[in-house]
PDB file of N, CA and C in Angstrom:
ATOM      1  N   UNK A   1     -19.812  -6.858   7.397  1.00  0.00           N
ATOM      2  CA  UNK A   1     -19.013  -7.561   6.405  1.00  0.00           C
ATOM      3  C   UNK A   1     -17.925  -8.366   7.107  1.00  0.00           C
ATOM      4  N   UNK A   2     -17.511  -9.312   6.356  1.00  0.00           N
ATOM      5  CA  UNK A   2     -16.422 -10.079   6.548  1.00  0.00           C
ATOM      6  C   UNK A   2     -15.247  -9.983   6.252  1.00  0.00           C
ATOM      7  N   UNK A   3     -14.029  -9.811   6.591  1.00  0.00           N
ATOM      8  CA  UNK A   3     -12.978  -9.394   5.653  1.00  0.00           C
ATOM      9  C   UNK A   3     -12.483 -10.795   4.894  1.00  0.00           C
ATOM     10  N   UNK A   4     -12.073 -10.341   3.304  1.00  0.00           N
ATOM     11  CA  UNK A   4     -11.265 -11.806   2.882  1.00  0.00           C
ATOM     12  C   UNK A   4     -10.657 -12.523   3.690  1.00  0.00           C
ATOM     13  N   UNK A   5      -9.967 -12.066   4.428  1.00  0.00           N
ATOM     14  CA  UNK A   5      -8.563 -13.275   5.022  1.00  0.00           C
ATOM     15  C   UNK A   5      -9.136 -13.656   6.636  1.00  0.00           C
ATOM     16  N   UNK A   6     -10.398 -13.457   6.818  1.00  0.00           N
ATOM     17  CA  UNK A   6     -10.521 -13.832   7.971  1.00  0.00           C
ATOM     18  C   UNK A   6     -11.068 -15.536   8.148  1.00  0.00           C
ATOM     19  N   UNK A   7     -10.102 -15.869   8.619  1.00  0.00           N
ATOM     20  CA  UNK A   7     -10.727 -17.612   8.785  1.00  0.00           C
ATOM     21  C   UNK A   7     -11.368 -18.284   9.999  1.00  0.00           C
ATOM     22  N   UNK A   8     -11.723 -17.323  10.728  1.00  0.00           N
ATOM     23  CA  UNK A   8     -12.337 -17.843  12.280  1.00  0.00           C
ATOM     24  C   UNK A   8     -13.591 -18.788  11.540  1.00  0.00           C
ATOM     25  N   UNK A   9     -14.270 -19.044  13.268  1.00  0.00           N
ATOM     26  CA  UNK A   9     -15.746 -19.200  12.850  1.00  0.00           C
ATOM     27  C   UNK A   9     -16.758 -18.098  13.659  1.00  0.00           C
ATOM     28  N   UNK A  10     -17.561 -17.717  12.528  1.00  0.00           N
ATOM     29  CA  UNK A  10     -18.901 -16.690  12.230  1.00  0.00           C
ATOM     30  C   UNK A  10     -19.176 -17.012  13.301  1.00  0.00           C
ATOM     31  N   UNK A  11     -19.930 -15.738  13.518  1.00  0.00           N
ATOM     32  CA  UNK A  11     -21.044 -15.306  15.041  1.00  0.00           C
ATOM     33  C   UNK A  11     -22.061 -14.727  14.938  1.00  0.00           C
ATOM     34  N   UNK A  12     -22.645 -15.142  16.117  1.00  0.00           N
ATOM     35  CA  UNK A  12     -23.859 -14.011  15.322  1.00  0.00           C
ATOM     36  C   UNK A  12     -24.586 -13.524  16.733  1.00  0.00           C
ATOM     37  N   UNK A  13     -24.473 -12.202  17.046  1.00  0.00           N
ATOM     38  CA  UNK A  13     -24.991 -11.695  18.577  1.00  0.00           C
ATOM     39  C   UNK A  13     -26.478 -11.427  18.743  1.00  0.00           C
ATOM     40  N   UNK A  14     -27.339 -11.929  19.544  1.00  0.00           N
ATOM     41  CA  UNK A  14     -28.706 -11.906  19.578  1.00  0.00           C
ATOM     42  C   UNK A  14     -29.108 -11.215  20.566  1.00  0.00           C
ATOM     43  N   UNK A  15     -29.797 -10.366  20.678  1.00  0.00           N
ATOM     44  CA  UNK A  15     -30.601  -9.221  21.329  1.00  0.00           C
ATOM     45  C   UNK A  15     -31.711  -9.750  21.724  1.00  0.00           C
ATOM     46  N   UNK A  16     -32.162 -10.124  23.347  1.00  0.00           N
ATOM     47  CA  UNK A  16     -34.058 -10.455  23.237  1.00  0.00           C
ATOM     48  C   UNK A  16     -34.186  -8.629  23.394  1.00  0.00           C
ATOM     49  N   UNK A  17     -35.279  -7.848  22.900  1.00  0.00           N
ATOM     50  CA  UNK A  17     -35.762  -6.606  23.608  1.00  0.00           C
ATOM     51  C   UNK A  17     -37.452  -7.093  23.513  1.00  0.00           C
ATOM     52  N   UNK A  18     -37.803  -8.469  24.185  1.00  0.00           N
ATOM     53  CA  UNK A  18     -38.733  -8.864  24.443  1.00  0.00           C
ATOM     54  C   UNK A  18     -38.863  -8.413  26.073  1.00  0.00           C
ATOM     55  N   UNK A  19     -39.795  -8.990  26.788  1.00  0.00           N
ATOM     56  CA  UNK A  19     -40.223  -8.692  28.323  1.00  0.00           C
ATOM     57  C   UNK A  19     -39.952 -10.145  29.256  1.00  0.00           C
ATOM     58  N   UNK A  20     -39.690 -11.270  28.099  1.00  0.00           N
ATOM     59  CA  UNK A  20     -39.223 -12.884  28.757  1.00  0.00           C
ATOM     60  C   UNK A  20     -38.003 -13.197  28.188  1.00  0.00           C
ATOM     61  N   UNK A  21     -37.492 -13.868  28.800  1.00  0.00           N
ATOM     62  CA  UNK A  21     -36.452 -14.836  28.674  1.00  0.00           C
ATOM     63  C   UNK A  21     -36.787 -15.565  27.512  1.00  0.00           C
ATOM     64  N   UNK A  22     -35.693 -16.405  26.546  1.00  0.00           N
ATOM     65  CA  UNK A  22     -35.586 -16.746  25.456  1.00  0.00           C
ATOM     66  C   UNK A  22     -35.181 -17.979  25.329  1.00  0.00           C
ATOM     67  N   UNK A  23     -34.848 -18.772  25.317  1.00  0.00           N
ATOM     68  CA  UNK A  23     -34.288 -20.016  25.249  1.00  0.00           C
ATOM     69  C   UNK A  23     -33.825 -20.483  23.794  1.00  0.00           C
ATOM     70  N   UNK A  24     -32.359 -20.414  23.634  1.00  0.00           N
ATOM     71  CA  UNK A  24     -32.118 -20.827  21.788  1.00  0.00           C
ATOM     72  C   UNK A  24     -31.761 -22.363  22.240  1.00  0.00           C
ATOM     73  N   UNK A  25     -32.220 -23.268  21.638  1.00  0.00           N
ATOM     74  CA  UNK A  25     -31.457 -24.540  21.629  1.00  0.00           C
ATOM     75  C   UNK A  25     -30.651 -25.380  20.575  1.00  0.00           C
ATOM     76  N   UNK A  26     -29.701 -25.738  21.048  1.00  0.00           N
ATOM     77  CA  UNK A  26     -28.661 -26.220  20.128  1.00  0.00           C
ATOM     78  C   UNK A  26     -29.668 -27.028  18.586  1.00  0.00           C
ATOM     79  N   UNK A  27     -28.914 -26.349  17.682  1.00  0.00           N
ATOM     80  CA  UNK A  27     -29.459 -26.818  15.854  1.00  0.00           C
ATOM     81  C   UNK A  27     -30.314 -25.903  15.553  1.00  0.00           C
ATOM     82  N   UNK A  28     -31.329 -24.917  16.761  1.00  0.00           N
ATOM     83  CA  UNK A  28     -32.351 -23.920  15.945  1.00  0.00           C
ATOM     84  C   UNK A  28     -31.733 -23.103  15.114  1.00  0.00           C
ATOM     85  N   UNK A  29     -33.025 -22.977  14.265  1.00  0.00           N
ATOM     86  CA  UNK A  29     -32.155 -22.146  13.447  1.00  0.00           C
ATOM     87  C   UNK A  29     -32.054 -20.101  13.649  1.00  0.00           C
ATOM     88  N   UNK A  30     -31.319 -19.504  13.749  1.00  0.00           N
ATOM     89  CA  UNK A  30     -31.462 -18.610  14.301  1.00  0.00           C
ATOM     90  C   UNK A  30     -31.034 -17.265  13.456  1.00  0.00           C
ATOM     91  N   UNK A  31     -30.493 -16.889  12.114  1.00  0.00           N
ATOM     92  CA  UNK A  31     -29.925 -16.762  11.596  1.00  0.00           C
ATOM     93  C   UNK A  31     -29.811 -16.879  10.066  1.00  0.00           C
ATOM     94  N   UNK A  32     -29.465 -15.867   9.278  1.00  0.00           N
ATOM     95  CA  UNK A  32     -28.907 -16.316   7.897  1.00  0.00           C
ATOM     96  C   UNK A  32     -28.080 -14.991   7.094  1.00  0.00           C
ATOM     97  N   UNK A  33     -27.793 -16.187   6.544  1.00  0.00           N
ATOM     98  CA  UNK A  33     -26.278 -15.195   5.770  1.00  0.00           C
ATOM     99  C   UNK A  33     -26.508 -14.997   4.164  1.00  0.00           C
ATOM    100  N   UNK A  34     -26.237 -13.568   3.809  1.00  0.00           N
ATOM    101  CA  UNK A  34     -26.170 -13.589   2.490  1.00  0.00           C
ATOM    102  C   UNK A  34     -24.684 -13.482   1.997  1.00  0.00           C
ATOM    103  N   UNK A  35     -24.336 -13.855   0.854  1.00  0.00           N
ATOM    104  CA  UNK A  35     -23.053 -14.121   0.290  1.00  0.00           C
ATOM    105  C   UNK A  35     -23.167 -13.091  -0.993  1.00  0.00           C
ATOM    106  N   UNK A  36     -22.730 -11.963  -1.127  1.00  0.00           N
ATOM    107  CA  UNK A  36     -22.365 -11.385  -2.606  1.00  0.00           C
ATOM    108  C   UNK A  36     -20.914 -10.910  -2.348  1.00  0.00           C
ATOM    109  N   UNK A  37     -20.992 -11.081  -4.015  1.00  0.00           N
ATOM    110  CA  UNK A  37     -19.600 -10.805  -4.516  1.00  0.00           C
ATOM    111  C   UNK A  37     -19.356  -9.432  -4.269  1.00  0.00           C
ATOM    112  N   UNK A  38     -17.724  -9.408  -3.656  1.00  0.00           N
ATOM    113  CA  UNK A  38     -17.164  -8.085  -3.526  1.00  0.00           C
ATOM    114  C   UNK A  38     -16.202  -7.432  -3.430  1.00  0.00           C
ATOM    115  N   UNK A  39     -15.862  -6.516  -4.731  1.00  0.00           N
ATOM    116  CA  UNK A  39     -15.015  -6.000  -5.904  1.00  0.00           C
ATOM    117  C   UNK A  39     -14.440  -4.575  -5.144  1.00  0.00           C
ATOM    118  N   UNK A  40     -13.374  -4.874  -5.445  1.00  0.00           N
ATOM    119  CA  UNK A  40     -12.664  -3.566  -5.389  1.00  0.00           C
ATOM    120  C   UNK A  40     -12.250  -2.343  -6.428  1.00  0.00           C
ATOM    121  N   UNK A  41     -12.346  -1.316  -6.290  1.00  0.00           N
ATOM    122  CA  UNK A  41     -12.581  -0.322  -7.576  1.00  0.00           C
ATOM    123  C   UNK A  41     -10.934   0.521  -7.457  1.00  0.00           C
ATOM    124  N   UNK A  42     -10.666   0.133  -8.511  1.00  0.00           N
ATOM    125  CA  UNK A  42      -9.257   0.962  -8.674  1.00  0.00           C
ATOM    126  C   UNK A  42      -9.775   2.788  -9.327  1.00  0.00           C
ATOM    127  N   UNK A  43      -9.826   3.516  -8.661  1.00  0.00           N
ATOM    128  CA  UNK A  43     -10.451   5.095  -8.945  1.00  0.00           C
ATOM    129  C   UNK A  43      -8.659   5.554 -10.232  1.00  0.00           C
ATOM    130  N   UNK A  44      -9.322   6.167 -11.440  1.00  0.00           N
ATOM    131  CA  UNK A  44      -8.495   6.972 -11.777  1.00  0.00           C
ATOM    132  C   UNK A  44      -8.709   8.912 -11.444  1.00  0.00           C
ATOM    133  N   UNK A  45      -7.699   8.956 -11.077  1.00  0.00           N
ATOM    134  CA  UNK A  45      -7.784  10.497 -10.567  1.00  0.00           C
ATOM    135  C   UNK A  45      -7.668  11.645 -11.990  1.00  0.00           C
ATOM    136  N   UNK A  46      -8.489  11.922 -12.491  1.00  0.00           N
ATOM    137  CA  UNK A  46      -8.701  12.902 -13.432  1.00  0.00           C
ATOM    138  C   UNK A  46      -8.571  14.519 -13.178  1.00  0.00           C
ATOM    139  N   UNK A  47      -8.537  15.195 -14.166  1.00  0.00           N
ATOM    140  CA  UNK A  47      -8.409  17.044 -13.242  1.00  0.00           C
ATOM    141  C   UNK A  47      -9.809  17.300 -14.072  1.00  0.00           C
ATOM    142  N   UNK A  48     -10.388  16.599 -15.400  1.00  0.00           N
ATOM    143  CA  UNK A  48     -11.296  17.289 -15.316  1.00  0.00           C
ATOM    144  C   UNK A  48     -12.602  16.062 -15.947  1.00  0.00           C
ATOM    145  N   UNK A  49     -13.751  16.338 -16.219  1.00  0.00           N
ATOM    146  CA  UNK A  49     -14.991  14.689 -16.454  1.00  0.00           C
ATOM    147  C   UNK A  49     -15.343  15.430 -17.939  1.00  0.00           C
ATOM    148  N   UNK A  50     -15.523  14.347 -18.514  1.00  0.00           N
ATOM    149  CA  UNK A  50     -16.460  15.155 -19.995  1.00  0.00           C
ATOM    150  C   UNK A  50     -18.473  14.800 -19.821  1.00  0.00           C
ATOM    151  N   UNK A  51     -18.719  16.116 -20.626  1.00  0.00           N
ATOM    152  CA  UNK A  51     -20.074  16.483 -20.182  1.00  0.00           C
ATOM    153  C   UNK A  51     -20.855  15.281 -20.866  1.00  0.00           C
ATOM    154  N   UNK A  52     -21.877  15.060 -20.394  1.00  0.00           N
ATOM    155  CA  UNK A  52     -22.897  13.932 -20.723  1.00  0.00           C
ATOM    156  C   UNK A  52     -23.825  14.662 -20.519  1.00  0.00           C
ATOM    157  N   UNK A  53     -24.791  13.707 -21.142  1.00  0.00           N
ATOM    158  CA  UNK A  53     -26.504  14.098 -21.432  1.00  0.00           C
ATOM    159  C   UNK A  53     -27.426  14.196 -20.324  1.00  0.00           C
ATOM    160  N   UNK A  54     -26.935  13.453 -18.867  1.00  0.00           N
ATOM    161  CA  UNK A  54     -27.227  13.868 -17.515  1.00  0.00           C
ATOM    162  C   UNK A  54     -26.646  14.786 -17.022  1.00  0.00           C
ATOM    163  N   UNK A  55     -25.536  15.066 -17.311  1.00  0.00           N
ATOM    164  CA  UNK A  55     -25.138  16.520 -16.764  1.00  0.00           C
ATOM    165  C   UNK A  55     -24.993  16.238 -15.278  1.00  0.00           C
ATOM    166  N   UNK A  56     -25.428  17.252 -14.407  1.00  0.00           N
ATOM    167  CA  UNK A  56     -25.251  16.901 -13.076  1.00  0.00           C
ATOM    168  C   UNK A  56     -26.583  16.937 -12.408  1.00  0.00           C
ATOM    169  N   UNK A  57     -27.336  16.413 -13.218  1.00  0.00           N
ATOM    170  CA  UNK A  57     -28.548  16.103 -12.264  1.00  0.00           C
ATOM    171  C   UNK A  57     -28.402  15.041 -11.420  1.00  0.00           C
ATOM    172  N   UNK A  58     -29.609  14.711 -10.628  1.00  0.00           N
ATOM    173  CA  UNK A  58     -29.491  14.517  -8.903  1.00  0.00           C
ATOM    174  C   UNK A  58     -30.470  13.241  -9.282  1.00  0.00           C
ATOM    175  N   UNK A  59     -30.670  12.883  -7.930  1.00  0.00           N
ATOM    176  CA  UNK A  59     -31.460  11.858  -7.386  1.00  0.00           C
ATOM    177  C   UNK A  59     -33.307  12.255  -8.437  1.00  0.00           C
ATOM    178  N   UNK A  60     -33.618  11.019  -9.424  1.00  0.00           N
ATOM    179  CA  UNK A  60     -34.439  11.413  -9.720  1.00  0.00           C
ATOM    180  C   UNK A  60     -34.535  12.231 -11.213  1.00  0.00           C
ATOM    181  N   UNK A  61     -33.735  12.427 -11.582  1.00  0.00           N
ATOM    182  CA  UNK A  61     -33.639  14.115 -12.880  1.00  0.00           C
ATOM    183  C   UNK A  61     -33.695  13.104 -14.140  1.00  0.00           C
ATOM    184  N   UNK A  62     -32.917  12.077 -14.287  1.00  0.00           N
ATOM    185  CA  UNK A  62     -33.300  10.992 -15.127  1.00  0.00           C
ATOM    186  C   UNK A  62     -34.804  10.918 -16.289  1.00  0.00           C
ATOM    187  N   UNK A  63     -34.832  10.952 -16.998  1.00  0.00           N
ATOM    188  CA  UNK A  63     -36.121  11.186 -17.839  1.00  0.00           C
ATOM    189  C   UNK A  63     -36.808  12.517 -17.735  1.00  0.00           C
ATOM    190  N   UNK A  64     -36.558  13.532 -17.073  1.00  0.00           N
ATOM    191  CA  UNK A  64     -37.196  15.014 -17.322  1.00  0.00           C
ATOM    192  C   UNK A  64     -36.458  15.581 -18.246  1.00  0.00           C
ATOM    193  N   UNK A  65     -37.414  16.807 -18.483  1.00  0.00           N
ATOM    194  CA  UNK A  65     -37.192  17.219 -19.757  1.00  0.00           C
ATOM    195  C   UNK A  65     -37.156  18.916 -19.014  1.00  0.00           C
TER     196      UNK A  65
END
């Protein structure tokens, strides 16, 4: 990730773990960036949760009966 306030310019570090030498030349394209949005969560601290119809099921428990 990127932090908000950072204004440099992007990098991007390339690894050969090939057995030859590599050659990048200036304009290839080498690279790409995804851009999503990203939110910060203000947590309220509670002492206790009210029960729901999932309860505390796990990974998966969703639709069993």
């Amino acid at each position: 990730t990127i932090d908000a306030d950072y204004r440099g310019e992007i990098k991007v570090i390339l690894i050969n773990h090939g057995q030859h030498a590599f050659t990048i030349e200036r304009g290839q394209r080498i690279a790409q960036m995804v851009v999503e949005k990203f939110e910060t969560v203000n947590w309220d601290v509670v002492k206790t949760l009210e029960e729901t119809d999932r309860g505390e099921g796990g990974f998966g428990s969703t639709g069993t009966k």
